[in-house]
N, C-alpha and C. Protein backbone atom coordinates (compact mmCIF):
# COMPACT_ATOMS: atom_id res chain seq x y z
N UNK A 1 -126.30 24.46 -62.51
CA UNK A 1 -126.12 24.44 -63.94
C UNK A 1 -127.23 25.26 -64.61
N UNK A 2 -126.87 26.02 -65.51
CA UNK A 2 -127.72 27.08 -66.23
C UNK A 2 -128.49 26.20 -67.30
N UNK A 3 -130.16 26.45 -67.27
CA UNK A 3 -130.65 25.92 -68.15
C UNK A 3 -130.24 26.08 -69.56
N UNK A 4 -130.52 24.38 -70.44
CA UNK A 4 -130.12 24.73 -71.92
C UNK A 4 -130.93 25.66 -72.67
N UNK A 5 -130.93 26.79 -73.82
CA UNK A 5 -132.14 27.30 -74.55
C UNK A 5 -132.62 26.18 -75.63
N UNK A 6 -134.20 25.94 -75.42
CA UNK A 6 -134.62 24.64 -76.67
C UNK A 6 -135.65 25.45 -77.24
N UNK A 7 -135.79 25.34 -78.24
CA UNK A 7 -137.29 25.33 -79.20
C UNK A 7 -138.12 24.83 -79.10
N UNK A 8 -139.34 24.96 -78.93
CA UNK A 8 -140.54 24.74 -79.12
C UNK A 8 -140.67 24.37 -80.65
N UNK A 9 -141.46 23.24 -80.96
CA UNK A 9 -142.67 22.43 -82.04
C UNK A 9 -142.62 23.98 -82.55
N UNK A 10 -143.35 25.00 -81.83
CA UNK A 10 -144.11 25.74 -82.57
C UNK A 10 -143.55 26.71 -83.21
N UNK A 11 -142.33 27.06 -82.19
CA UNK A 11 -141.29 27.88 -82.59
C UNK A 11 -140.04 27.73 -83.60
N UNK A 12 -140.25 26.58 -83.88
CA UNK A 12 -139.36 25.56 -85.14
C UNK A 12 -139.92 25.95 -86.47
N UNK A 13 -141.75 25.82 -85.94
CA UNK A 13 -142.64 25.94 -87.38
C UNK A 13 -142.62 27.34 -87.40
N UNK A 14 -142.88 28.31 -86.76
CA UNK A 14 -142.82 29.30 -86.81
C UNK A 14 -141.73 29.95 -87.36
N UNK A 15 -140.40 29.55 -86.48
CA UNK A 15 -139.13 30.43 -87.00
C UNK A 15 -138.72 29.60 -88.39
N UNK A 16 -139.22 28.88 -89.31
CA UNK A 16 -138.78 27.79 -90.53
C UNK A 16 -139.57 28.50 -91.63
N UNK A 17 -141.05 28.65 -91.28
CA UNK A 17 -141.94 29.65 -92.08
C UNK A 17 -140.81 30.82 -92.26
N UNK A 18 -140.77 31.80 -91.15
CA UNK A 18 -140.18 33.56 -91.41
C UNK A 18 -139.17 33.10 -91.85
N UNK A 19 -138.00 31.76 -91.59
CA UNK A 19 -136.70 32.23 -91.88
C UNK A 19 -136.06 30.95 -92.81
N UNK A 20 -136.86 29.92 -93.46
CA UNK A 20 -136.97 29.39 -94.35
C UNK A 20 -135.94 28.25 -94.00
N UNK A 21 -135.92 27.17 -95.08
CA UNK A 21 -135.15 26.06 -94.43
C UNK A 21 -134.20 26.02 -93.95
N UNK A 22 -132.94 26.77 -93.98
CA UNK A 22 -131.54 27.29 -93.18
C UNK A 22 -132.27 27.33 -91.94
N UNK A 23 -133.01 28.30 -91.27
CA UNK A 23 -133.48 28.05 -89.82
C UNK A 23 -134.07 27.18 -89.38
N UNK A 24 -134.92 26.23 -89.99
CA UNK A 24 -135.46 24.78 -90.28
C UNK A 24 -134.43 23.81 -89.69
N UNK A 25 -133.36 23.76 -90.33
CA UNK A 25 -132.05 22.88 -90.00
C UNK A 25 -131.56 23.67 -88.65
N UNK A 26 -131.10 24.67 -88.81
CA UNK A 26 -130.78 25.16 -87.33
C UNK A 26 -131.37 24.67 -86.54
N UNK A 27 -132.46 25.24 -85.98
CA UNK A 27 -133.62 25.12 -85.18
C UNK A 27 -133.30 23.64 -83.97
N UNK A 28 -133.60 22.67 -85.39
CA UNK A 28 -133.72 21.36 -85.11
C UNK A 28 -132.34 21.02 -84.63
N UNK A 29 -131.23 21.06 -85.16
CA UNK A 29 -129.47 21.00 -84.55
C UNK A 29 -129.72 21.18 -83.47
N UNK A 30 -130.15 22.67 -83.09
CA UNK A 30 -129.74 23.22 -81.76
C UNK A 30 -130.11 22.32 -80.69
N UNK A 31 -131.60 22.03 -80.98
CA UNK A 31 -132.14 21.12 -80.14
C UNK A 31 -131.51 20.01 -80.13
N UNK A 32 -131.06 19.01 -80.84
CA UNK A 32 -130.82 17.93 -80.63
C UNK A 32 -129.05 18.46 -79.57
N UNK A 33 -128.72 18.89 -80.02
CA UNK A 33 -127.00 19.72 -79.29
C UNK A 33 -127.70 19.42 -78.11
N UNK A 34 -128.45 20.49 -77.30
CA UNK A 34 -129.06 20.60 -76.93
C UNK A 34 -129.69 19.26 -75.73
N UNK A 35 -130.20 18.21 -76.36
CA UNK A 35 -130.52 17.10 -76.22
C UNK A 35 -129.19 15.71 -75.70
N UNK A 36 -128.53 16.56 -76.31
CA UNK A 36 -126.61 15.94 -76.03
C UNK A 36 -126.84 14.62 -77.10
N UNK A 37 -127.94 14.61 -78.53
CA UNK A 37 -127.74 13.74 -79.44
C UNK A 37 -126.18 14.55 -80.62
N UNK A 38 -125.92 14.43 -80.53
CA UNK A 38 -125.01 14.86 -81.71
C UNK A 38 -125.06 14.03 -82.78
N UNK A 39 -124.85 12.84 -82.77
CA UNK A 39 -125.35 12.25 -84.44
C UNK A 39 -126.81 12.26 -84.81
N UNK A 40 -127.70 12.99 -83.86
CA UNK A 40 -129.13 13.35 -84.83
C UNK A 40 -128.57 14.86 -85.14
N UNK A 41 -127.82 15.54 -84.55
CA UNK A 41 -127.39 16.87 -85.02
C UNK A 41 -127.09 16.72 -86.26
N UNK A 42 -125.75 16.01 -86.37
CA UNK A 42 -124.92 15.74 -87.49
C UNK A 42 -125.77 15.22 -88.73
N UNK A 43 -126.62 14.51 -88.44
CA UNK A 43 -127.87 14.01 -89.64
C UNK A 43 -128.92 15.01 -90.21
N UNK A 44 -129.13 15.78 -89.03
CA UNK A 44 -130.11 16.99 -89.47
C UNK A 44 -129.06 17.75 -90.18
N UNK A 45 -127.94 18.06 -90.34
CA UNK A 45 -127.28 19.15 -90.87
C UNK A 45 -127.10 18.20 -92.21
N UNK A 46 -126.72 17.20 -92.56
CA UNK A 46 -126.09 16.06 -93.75
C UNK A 46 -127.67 15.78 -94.50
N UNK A 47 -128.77 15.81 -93.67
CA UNK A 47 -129.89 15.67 -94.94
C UNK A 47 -130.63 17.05 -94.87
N UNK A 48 -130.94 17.92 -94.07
CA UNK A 48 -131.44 19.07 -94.52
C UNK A 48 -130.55 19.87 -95.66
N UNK A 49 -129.49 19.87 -95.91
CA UNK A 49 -128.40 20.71 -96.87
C UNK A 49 -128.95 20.33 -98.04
N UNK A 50 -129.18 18.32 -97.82
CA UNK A 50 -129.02 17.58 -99.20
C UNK A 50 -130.44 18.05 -99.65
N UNK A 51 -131.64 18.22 -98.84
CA UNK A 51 -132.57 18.23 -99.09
C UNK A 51 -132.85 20.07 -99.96
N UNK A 52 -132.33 20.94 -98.66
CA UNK A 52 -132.16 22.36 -99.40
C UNK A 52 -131.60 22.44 -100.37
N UNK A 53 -130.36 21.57 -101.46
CA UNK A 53 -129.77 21.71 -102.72
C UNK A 53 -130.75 21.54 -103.67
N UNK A 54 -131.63 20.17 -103.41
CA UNK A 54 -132.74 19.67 -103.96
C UNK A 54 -133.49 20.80 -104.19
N UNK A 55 -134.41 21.37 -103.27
CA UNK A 55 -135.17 22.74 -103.20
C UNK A 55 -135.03 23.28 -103.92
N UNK A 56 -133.98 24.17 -103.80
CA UNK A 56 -132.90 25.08 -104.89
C UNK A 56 -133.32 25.01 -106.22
N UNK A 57 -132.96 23.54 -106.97
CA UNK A 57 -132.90 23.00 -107.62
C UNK A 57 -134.35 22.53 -108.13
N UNK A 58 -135.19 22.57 -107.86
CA UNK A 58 -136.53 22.20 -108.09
C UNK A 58 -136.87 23.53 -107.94
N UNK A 59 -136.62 24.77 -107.57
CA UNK A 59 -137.39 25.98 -107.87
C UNK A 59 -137.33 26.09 -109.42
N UNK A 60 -135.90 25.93 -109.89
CA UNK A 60 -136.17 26.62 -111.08
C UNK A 60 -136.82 26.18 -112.27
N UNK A 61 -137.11 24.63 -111.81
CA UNK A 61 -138.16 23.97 -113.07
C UNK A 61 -139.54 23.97 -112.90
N UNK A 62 -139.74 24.82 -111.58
CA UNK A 62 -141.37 25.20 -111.11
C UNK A 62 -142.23 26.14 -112.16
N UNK A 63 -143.10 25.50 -112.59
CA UNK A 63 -143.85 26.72 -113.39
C UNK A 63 -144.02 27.89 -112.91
N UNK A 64 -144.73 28.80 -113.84
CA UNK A 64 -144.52 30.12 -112.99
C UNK A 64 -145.79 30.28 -112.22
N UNK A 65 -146.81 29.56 -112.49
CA UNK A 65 -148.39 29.63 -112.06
C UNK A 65 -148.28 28.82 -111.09
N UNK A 66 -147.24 28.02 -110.68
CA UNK A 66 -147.25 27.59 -109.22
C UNK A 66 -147.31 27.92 -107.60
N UNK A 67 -148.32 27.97 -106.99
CA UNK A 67 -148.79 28.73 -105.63
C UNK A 67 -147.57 28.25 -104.81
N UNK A 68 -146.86 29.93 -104.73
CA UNK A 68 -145.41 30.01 -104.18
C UNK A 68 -145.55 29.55 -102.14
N UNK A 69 -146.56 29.50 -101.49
CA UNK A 69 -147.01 29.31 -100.42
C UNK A 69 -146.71 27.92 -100.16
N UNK A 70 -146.94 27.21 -100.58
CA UNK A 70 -146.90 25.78 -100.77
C UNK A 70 -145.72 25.09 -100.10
N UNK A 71 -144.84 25.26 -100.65
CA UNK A 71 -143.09 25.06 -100.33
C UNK A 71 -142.63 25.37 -98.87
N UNK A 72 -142.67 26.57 -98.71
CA UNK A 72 -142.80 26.96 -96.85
C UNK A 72 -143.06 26.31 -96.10
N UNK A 73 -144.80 26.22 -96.59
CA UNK A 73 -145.90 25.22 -95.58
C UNK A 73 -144.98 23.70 -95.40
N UNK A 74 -144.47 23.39 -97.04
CA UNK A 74 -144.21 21.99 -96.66
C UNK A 74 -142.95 21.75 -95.84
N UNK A 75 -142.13 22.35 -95.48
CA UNK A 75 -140.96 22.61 -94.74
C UNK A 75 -141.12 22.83 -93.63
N UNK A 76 -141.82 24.05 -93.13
CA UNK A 76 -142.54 23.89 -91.74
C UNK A 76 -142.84 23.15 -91.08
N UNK A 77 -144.01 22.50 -91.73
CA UNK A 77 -144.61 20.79 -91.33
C UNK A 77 -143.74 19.96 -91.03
N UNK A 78 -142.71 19.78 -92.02
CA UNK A 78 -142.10 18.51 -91.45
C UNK A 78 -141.24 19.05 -90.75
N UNK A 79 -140.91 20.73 -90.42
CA UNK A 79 -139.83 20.48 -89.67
C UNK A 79 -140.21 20.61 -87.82
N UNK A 80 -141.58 20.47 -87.87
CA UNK A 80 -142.54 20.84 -86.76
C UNK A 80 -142.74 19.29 -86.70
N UNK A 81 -143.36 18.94 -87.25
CA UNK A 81 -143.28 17.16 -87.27
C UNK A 81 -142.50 16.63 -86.49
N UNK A 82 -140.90 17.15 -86.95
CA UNK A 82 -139.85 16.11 -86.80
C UNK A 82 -139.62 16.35 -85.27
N UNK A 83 -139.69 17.86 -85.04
CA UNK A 83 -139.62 18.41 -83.58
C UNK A 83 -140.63 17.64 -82.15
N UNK A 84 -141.63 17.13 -83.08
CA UNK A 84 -142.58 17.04 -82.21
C UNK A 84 -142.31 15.51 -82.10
N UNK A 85 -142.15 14.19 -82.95
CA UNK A 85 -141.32 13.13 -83.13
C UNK A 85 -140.67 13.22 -82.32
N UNK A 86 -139.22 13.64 -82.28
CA UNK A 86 -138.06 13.30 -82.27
C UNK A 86 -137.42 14.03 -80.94
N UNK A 87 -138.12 15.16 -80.41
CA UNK A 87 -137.61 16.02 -79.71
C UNK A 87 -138.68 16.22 -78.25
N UNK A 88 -138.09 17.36 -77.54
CA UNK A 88 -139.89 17.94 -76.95
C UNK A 88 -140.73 18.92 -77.16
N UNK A 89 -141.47 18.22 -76.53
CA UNK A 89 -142.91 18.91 -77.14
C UNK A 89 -142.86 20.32 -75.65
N UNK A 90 -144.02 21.54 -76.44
CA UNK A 90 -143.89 22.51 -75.36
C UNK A 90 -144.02 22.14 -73.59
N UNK A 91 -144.88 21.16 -73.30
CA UNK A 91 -145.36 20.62 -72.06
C UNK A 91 -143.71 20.39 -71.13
N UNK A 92 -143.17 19.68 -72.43
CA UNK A 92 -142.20 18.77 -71.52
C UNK A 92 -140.99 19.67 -71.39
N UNK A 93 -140.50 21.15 -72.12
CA UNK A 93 -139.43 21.79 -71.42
C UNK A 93 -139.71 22.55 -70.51
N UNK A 94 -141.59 22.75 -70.70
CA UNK A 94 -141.61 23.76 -69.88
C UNK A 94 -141.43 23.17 -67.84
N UNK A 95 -141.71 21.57 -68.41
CA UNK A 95 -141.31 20.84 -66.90
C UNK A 95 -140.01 20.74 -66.83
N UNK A 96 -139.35 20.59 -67.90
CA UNK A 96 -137.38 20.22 -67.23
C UNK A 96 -137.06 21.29 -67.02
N UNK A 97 -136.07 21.17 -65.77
CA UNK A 97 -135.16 21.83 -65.01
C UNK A 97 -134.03 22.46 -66.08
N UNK A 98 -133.54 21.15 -66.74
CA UNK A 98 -132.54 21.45 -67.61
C UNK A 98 -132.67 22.31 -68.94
N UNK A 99 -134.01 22.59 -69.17
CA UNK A 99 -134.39 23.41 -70.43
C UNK A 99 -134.95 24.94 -70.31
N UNK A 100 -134.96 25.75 -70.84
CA UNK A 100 -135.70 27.08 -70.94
C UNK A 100 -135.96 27.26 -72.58
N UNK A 101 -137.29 27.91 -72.24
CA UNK A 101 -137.35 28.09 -74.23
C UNK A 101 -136.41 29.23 -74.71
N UNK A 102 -136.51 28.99 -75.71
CA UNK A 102 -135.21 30.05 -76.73
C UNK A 102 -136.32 31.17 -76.98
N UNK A 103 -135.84 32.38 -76.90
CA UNK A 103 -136.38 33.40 -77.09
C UNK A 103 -137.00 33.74 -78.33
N UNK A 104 -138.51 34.10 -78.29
CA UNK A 104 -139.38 34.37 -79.75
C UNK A 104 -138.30 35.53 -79.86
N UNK A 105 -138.02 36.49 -80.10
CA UNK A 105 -136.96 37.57 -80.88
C UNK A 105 -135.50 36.87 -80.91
N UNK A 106 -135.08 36.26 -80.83
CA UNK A 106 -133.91 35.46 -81.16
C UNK A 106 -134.54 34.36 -82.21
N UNK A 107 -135.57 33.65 -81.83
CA UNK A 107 -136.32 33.06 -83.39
C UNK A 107 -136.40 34.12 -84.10
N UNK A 108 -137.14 34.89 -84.65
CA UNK A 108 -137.43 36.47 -85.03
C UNK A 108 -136.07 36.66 -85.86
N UNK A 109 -135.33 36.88 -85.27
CA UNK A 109 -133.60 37.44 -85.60
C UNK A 109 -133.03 36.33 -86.14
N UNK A 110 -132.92 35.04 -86.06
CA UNK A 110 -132.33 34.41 -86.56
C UNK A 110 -132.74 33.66 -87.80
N UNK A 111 -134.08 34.31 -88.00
CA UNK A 111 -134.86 33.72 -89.15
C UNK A 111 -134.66 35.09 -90.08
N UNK A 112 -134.20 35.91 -89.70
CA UNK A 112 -134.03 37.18 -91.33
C UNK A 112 -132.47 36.78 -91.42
N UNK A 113 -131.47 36.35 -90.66
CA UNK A 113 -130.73 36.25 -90.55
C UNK A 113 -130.45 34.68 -92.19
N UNK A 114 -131.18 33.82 -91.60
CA UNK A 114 -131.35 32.63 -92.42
C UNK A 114 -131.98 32.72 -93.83
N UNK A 115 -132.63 33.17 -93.62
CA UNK A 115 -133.48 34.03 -94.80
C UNK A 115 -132.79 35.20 -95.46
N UNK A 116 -131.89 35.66 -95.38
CA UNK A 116 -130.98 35.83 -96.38
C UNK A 116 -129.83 35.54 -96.83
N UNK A 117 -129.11 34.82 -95.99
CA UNK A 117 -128.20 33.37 -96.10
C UNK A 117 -128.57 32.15 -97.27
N UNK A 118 -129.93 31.66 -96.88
CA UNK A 118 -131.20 31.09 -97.92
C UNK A 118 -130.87 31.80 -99.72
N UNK A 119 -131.13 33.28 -99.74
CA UNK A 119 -131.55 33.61 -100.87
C UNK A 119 -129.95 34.01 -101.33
N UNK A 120 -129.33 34.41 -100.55
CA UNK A 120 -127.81 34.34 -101.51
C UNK A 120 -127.52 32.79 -101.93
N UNK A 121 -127.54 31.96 -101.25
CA UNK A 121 -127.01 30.39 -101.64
C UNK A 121 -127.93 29.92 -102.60
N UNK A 122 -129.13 30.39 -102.55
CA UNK A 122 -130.06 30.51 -103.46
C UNK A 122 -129.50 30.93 -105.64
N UNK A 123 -129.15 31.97 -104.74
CA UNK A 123 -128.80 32.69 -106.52
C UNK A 123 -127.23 32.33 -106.97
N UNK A 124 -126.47 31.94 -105.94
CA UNK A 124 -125.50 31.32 -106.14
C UNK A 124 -125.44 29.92 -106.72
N UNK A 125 -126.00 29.24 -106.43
CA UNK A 125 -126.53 27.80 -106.61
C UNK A 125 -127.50 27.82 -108.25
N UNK A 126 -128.05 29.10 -108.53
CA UNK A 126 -129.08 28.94 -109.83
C UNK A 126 -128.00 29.63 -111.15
N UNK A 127 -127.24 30.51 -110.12
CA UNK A 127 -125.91 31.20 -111.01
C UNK A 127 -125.35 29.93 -111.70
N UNK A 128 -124.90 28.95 -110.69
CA UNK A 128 -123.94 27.91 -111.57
C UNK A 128 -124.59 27.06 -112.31
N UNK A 129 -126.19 26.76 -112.25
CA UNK A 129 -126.95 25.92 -112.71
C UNK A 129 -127.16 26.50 -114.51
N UNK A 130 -127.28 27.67 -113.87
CA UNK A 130 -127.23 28.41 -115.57
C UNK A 130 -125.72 28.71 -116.24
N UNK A 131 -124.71 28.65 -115.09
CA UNK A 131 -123.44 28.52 -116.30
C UNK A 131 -123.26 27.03 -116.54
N UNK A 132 -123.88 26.37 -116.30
CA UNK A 132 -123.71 24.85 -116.70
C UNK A 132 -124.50 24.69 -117.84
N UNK A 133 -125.83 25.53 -117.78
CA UNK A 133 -126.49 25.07 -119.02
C UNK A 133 -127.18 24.25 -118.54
N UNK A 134 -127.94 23.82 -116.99
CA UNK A 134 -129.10 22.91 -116.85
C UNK A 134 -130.60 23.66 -116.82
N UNK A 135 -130.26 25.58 -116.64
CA UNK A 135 -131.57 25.69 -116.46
C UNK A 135 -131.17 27.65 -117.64
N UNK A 136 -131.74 28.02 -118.16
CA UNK A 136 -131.52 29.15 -118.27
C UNK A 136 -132.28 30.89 -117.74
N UNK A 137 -131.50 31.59 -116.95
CA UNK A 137 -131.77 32.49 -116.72
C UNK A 137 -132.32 33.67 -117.35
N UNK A 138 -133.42 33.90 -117.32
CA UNK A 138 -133.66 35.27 -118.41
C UNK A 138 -134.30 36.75 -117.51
């Protein structure tokens, strides 16, 4: 049987930083798939979305003098956190049989990939917020 590809803690935080919460949620899915959990899959996809609408949605009432760095970091963290919690840590795929790490240029690629997936759902999501009249665009 061909090893599964998993993520690394570091490579979660890493590919979540370059490719923003869409790869954040990926990341973590894959692994749990991966893991043969499917209802932690299914949960990571049902609260990271709810949580990314939120995001969205809290950018646009952010002042403008607010240190844009901040937000990343805090996404990263927990999504490196949750990896390191919930999942394995680098030690332990690099011992299973059944695991191989997922390729840093496939993190790499799938984080510009997410990262502009991110910023269209992004302006789509602030588009309707301003034809609603909750935030206005100028």
């Amino acid at each position: 049987m061909e090893p599964k590809k998993f993520y690394s803690p570091l490579q979660i935080a890493l590919g979540s930083l370059w490719g923003g919460p869409l790869a954040a949620v990926y990341f973590l899915r894959k692994n749990y798939l991966a893991l043969g959990k499917t209802e932690s899959a299914q949960k990571t996809v049902v609260i990271g979305s709810l949580l990314i609408l939120a995001l969205i949605a809290l950018l646009a009432y952010l002042p403008e003098n607010f240190p844009s760095m901040i937000i990343p970091f805090v996404y990263c963290a927990a999504a490196a956190k949750v990896a390191m919690s919930t999942q394995l840590e680098k030690a332990d795929i690099a011992k299973a049989d059944e695991f191989e790490f997922a390729s840093n240029w496939g993190v790499f690629g799938l984080g510009i990939v997410s990262l502009v997936l991110f910023f269209i759902f992004a302006v789509v999501i602030m588009l309707i917020m301003d034809f609603m009249g909750l935030i206005t665009l100028a």
